[in-house]
PDB file of N, CA and C in Angstrom:
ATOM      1  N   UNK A   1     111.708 133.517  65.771  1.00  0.00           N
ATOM      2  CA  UNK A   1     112.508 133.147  66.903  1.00  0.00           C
ATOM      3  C   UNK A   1     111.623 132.737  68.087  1.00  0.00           C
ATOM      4  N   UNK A   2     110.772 133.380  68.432  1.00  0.00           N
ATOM      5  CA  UNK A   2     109.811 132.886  69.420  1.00  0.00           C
ATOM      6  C   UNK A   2     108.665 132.115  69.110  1.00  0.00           C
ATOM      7  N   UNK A   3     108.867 131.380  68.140  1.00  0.00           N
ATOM      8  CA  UNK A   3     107.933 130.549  67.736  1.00  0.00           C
ATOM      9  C   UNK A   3     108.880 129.077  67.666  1.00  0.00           C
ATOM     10  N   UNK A   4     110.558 129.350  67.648  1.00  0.00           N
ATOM     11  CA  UNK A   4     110.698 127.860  67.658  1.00  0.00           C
ATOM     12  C   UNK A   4     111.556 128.238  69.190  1.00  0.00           C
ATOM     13  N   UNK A   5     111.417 128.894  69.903  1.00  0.00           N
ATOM     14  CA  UNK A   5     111.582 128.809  71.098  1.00  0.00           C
ATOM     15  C   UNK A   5     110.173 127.863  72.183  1.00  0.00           C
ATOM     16  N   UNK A   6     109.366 128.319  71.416  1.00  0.00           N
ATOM     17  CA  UNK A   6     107.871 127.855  71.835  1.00  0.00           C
ATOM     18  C   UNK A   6     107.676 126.247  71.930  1.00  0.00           C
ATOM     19  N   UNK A   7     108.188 126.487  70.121  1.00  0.00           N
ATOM     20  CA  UNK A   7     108.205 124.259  69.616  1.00  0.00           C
ATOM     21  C   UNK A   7     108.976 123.770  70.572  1.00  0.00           C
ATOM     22  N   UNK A   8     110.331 124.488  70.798  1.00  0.00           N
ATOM     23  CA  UNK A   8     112.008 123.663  71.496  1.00  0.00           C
ATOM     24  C   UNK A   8     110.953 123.583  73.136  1.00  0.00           C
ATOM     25  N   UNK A   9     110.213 124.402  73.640  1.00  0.00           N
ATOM     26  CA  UNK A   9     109.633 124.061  75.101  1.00  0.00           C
ATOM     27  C   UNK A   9     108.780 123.120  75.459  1.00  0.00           C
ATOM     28  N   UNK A  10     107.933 123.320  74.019  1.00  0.00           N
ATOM     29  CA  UNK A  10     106.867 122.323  73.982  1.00  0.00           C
ATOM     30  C   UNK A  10     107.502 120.773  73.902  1.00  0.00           C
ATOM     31  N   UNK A  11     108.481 120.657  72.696  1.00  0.00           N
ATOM     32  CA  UNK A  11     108.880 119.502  72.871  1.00  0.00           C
ATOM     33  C   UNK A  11     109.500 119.158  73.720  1.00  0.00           C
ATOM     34  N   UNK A  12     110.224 119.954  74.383  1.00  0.00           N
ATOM     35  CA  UNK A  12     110.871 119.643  76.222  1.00  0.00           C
ATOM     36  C   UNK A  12     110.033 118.935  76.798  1.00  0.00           C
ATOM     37  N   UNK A  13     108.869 119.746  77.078  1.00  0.00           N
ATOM     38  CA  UNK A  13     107.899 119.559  78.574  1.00  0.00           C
ATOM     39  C   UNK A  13     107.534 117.865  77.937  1.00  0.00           C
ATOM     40  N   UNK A  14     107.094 117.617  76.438  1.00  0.00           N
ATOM     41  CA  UNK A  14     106.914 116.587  76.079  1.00  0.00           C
ATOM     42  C   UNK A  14     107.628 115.286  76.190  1.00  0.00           C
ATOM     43  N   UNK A  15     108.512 115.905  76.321  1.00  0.00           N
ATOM     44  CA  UNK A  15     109.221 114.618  76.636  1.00  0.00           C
ATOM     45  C   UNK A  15     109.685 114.480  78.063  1.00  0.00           C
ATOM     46  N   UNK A  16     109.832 115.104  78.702  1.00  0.00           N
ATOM     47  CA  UNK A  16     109.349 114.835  80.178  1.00  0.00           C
ATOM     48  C   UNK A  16     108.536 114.394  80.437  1.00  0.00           C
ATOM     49  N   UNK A  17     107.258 115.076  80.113  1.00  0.00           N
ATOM     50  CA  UNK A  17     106.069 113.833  80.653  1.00  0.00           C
ATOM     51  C   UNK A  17     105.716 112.835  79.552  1.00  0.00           C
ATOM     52  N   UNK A  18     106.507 112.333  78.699  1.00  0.00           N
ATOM     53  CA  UNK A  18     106.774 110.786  78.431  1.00  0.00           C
ATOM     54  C   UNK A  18     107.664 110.326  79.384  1.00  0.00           C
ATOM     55  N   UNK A  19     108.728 110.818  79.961  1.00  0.00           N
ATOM     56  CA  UNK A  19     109.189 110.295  80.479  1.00  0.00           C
ATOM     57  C   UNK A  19     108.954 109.384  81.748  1.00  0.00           C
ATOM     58  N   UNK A  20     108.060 110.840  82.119  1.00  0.00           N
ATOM     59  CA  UNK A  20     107.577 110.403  83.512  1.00  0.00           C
ATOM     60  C   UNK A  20     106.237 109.542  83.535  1.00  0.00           C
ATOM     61  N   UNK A  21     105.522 109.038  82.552  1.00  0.00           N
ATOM     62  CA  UNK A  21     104.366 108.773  82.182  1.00  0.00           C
ATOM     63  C   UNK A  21     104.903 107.039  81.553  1.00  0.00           C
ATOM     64  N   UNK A  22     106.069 106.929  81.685  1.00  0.00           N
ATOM     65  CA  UNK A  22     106.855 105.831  81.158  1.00  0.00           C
ATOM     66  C   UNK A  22     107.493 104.757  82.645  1.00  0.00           C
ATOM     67  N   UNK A  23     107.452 105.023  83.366  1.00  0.00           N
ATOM     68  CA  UNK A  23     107.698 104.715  84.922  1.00  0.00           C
ATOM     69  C   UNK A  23     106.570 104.107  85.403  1.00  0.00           C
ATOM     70  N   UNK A  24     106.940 102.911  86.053  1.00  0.00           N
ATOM     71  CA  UNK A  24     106.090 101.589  86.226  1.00  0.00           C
ATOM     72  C   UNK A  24     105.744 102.754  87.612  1.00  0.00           C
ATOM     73  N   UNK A  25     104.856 102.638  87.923  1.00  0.00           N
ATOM     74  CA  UNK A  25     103.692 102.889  89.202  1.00  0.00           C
ATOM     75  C   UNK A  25     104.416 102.025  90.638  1.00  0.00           C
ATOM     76  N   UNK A  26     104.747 102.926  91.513  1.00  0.00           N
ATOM     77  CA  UNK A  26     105.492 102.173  92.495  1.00  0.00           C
ATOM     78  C   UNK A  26     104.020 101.114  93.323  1.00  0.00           C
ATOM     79  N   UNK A  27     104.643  99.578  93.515  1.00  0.00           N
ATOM     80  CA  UNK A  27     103.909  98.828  93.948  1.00  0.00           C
ATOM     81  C   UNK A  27     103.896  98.332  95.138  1.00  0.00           C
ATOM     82  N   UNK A  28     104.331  98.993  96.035  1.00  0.00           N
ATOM     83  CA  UNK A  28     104.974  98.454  97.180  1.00  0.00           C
ATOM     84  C   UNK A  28     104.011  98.562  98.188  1.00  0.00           C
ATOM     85  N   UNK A  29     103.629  97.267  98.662  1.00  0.00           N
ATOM     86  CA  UNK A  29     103.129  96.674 100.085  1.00  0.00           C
ATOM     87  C   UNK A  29     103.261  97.489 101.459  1.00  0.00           C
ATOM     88  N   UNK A  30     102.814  98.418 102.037  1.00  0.00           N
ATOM     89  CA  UNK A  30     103.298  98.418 103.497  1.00  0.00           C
ATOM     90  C   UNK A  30     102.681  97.906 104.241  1.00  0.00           C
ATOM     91  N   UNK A  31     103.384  97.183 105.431  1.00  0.00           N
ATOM     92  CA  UNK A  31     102.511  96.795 106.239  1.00  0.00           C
ATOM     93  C   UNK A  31     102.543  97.587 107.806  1.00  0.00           C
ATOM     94  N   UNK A  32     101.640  97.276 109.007  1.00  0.00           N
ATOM     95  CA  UNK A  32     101.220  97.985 109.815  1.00  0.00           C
ATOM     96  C   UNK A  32     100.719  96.462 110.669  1.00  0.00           C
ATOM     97  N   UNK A  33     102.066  95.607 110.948  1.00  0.00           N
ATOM     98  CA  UNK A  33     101.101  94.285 112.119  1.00  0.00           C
ATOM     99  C   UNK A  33     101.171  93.931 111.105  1.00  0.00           C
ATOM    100  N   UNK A  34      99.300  93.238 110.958  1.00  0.00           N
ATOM    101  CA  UNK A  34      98.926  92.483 110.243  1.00  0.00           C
ATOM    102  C   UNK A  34      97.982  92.935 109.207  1.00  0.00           C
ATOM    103  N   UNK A  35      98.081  94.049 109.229  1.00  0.00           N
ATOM    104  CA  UNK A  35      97.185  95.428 108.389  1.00  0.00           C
ATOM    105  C   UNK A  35      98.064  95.808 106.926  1.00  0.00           C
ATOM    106  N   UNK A  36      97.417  95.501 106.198  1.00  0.00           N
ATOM    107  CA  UNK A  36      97.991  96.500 105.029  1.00  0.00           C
ATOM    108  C   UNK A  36      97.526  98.170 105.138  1.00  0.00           C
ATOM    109  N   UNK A  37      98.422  99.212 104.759  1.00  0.00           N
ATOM    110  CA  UNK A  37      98.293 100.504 105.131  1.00  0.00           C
ATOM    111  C   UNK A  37      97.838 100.832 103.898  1.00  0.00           C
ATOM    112  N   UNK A  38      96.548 101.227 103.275  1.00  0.00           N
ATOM    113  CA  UNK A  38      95.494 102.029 101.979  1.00  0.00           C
ATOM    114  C   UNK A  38      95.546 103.318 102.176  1.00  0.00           C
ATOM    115  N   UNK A  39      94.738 104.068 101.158  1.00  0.00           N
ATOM    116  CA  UNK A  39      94.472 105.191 101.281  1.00  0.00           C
ATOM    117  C   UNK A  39      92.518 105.115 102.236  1.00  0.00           C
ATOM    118  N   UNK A  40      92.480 103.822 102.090  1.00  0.00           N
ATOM    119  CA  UNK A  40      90.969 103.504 102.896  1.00  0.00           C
ATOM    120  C   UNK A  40      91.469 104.013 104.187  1.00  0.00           C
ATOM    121  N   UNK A  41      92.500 103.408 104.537  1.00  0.00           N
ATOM    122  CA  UNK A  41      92.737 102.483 106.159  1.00  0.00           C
ATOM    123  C   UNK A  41      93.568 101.579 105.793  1.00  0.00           C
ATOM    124  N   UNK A  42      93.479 100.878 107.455  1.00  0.00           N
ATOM    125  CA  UNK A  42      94.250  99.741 107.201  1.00  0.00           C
ATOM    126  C   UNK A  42      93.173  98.287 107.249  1.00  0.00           C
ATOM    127  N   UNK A  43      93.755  97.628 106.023  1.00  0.00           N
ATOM    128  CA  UNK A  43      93.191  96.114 106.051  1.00  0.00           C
ATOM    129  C   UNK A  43      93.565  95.185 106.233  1.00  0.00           C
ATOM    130  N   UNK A  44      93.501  94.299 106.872  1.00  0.00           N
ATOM    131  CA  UNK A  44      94.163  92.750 106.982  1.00  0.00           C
ATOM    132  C   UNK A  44      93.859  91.992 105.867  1.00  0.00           C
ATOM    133  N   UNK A  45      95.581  91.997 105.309  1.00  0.00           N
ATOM    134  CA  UNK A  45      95.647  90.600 104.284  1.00  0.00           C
ATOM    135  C   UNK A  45      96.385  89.781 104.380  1.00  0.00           C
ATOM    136  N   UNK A  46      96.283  88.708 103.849  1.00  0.00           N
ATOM    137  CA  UNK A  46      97.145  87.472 103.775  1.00  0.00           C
ATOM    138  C   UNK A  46      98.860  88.055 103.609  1.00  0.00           C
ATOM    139  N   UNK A  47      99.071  88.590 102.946  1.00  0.00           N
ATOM    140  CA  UNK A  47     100.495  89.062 102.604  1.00  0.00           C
ATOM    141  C   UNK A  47     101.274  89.869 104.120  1.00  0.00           C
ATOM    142  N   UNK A  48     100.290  90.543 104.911  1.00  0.00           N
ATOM    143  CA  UNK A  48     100.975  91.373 105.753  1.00  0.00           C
ATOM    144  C   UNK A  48     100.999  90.115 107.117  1.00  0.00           C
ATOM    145  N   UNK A  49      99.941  89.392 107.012  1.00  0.00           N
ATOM    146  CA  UNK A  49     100.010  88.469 107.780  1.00  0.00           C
ATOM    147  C   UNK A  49     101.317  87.327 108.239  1.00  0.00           C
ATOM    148  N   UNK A  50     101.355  87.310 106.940  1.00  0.00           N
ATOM    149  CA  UNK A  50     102.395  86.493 106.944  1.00  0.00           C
ATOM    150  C   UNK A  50     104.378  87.127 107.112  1.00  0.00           C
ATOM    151  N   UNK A  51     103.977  88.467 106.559  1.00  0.00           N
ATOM    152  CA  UNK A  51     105.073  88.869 107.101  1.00  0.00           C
ATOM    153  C   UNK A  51     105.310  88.818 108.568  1.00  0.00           C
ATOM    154  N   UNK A  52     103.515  89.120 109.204  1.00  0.00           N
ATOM    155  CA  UNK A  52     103.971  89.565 110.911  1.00  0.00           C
ATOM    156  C   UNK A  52     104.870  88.471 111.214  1.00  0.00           C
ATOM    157  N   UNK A  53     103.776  87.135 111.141  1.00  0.00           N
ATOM    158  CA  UNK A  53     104.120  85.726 110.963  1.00  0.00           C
ATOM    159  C   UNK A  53     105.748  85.526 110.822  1.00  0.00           C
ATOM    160  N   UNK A  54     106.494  85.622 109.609  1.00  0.00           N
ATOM    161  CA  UNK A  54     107.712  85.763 109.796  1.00  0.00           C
ATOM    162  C   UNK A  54     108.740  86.219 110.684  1.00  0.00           C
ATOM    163  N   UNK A  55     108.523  87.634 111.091  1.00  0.00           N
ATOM    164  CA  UNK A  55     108.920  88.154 111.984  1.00  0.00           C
ATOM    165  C   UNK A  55     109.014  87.290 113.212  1.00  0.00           C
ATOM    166  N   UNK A  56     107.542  87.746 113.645  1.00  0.00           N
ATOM    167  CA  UNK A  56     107.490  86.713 115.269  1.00  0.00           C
ATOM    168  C   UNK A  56     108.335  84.927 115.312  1.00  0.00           C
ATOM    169  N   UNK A  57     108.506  84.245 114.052  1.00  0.00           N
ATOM    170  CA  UNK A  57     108.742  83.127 113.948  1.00  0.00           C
ATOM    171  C   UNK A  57     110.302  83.095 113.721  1.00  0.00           C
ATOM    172  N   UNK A  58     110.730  84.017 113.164  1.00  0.00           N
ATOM    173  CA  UNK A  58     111.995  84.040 112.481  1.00  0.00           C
ATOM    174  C   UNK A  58     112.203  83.622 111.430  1.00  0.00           C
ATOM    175  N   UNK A  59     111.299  83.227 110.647  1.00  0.00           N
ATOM    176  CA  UNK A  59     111.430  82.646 109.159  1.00  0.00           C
ATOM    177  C   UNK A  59     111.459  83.997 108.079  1.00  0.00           C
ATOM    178  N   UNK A  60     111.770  83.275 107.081  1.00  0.00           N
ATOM    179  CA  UNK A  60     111.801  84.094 105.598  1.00  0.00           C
ATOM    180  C   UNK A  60     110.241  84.140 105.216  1.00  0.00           C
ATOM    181  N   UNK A  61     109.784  85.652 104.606  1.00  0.00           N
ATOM    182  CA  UNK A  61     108.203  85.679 104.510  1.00  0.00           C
ATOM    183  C   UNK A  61     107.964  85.336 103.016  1.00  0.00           C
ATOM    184  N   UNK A  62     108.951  85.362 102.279  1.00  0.00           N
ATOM    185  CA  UNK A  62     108.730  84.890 101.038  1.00  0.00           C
ATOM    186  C   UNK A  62     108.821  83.487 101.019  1.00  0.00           C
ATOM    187  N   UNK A  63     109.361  82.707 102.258  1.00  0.00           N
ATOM    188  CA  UNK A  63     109.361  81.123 102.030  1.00  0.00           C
ATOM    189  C   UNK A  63     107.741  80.746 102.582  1.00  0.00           C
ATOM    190  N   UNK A  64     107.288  81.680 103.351  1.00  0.00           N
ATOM    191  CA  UNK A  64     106.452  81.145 104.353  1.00  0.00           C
ATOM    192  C   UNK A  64     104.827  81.143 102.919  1.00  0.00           C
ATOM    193  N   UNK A  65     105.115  82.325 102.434  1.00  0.00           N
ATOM    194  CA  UNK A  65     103.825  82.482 101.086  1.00  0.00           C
ATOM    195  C   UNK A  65     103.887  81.622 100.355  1.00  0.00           C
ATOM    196  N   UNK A  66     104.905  81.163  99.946  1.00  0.00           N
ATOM    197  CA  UNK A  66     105.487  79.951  98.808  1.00  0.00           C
ATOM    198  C   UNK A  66     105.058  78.786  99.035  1.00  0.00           C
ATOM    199  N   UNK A  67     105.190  78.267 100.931  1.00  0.00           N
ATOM    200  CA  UNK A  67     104.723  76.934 101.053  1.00  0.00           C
ATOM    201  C   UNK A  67     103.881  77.196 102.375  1.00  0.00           C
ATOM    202  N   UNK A  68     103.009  76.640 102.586  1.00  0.00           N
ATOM    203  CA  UNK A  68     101.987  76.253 103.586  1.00  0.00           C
ATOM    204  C   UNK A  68     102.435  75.489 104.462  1.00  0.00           C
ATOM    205  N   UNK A  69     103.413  74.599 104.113  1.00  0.00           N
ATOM    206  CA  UNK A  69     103.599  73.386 105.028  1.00  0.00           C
ATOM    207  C   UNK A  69     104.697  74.134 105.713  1.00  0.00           C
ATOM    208  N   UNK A  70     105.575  75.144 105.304  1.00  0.00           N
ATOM    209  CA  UNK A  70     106.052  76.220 106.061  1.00  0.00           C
ATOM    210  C   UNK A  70     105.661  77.088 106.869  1.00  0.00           C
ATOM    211  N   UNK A  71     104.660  77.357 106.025  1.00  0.00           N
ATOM    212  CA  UNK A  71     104.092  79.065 107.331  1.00  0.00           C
ATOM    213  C   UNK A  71     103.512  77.486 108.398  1.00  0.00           C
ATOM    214  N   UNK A  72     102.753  76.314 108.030  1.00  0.00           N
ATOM    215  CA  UNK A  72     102.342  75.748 109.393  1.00  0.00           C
ATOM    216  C   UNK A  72     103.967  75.272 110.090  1.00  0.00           C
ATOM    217  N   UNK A  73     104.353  75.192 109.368  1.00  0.00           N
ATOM    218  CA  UNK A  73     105.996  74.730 110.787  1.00  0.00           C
ATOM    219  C   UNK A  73     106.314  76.295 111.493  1.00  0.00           C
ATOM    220  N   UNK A  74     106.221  77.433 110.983  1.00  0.00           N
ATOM    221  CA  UNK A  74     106.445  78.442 111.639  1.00  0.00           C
ATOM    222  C   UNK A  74     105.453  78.854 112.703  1.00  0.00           C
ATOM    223  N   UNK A  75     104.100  78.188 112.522  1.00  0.00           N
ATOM    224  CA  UNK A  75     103.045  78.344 113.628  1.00  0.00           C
ATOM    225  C   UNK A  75     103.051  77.464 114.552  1.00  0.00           C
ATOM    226  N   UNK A  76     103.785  76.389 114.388  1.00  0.00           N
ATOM    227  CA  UNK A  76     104.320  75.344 115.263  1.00  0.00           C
ATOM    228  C   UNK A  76     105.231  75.320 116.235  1.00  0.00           C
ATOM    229  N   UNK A  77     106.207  76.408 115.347  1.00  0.00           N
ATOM    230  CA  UNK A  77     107.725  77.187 116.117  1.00  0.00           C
ATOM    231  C   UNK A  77     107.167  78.170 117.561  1.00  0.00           C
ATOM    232  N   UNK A  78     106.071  79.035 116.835  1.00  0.00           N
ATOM    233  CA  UNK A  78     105.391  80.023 117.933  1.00  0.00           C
ATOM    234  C   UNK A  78     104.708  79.576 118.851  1.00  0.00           C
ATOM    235  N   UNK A  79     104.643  78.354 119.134  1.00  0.00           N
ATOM    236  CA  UNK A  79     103.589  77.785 119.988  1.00  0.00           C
ATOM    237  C   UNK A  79     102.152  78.515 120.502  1.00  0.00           C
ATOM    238  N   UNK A  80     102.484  79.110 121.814  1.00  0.00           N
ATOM    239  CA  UNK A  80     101.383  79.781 122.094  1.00  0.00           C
ATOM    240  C   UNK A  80     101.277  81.247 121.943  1.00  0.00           C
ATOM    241  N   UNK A  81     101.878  81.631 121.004  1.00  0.00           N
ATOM    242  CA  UNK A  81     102.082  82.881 121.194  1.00  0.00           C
ATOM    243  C   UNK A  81     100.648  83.812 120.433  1.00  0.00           C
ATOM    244  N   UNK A  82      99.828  84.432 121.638  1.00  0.00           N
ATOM    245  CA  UNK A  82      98.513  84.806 120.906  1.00  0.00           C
ATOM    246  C   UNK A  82      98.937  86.086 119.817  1.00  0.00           C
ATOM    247  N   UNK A  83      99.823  86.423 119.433  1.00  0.00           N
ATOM    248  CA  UNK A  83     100.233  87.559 118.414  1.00  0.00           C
ATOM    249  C   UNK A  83     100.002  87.000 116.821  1.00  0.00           C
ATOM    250  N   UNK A  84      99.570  85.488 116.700  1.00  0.00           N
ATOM    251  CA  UNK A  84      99.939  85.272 115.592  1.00  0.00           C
ATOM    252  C   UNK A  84      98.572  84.009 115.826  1.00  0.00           C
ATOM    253  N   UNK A  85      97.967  84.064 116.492  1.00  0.00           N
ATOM    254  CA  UNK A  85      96.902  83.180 117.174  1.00  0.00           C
ATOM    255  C   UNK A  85      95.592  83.192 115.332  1.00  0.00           C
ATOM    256  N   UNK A  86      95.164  83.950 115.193  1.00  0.00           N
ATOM    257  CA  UNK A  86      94.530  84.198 114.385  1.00  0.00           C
ATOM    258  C   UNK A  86      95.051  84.044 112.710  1.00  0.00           C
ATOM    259  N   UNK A  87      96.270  84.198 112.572  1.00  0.00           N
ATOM    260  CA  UNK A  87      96.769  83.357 111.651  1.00  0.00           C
ATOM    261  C   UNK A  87      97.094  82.358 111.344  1.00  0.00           C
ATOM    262  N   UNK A  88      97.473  81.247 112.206  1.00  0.00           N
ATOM    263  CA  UNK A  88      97.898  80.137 112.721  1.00  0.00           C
ATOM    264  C   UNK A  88      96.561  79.095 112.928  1.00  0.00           C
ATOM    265  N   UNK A  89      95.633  79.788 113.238  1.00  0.00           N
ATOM    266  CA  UNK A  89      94.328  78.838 113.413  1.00  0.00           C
ATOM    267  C   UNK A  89      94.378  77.599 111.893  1.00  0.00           C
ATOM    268  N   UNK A  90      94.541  76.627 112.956  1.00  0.00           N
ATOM    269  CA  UNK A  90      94.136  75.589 112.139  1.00  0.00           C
ATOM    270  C   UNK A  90      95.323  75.030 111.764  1.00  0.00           C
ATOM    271  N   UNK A  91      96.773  75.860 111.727  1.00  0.00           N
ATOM    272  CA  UNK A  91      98.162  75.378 111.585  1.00  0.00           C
ATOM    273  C   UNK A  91      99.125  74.997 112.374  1.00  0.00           C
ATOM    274  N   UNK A  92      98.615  74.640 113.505  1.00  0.00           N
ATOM    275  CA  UNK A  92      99.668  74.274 114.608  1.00  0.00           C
ATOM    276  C   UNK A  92      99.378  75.212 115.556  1.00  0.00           C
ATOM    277  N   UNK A  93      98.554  75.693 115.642  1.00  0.00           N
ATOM    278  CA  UNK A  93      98.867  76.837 116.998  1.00  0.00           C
ATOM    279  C   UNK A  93      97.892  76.341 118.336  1.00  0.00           C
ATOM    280  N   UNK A  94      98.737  76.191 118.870  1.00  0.00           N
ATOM    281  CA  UNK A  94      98.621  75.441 120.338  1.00  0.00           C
ATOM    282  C   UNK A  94      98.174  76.678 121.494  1.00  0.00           C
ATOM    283  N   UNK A  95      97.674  77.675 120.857  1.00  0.00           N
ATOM    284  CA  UNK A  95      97.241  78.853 122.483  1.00  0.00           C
ATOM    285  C   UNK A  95      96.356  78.195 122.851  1.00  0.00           C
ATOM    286  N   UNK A  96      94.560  77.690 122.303  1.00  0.00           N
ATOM    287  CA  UNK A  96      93.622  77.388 122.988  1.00  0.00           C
ATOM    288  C   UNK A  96      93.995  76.271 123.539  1.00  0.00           C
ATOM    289  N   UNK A  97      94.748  75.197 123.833  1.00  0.00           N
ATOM    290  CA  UNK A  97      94.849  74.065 124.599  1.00  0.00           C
ATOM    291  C   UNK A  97      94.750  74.418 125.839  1.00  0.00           C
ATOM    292  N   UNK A  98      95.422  75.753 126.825  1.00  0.00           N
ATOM    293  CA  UNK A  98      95.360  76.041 127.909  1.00  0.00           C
ATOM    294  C   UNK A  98      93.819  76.258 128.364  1.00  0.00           C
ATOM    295  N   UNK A  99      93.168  76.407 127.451  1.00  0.00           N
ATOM    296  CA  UNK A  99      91.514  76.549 128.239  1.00  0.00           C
ATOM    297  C   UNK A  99      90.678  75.165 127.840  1.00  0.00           C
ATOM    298  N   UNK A 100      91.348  74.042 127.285  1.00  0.00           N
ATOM    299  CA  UNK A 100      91.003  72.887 127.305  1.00  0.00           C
ATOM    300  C   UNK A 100      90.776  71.821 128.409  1.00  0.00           C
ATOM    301  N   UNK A 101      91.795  72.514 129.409  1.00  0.00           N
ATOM    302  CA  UNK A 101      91.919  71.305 130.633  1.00  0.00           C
ATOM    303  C   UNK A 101      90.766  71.557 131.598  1.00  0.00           C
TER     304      UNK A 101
END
């Protein structure tokens, strides 16, 4: 009796941790700005960037990753806005013109 009480636990716990050992690894992005949030720290990547990007612009951040010629119309939308200055370089972003004149 206490030997297939033993098997019936063992094969319990076993199949629990198949179970749980069967579960895709959560993959989820946070961002922080323009920082991705690690167990390092936080890093700046392209992905969180472009969310800020979205935000400040009002666009969709999955349209803006998809096309370029988008995220530059959304850096076009922001004009001077230095929050997004460093992403935008080179895509429409019009802040340094004011120290041009």
């Amino acid at each position: 009796m206490l030997k297939s009480r033993t098997l019936l636990a063992a094969a319990a716990a076993a199949t629990l941790f198949a179970g749980l050992a069967g579960q895709p690894a959560r993959a989820e992005i946070i961002c922080q700005g323009v920082s991705q949030v690690t167990e390092e720290g936080l890093i700046t990547t392209p992905w969180c960037e472009d969310n800020y990007l979205a935000r400040i612009a009002g666009y969709n951040a999955a349209a803006i990753r998809n096309n370029p010629n988008l995220k530059a119309d959304a850096c076009d939308a922001v004009g001077d806005d230095i929050r997004v200055a460093d992403i935008c370089q080179g895509l429409g972003f019009r802040g340094n013109d004011f120290f041009r004149h």
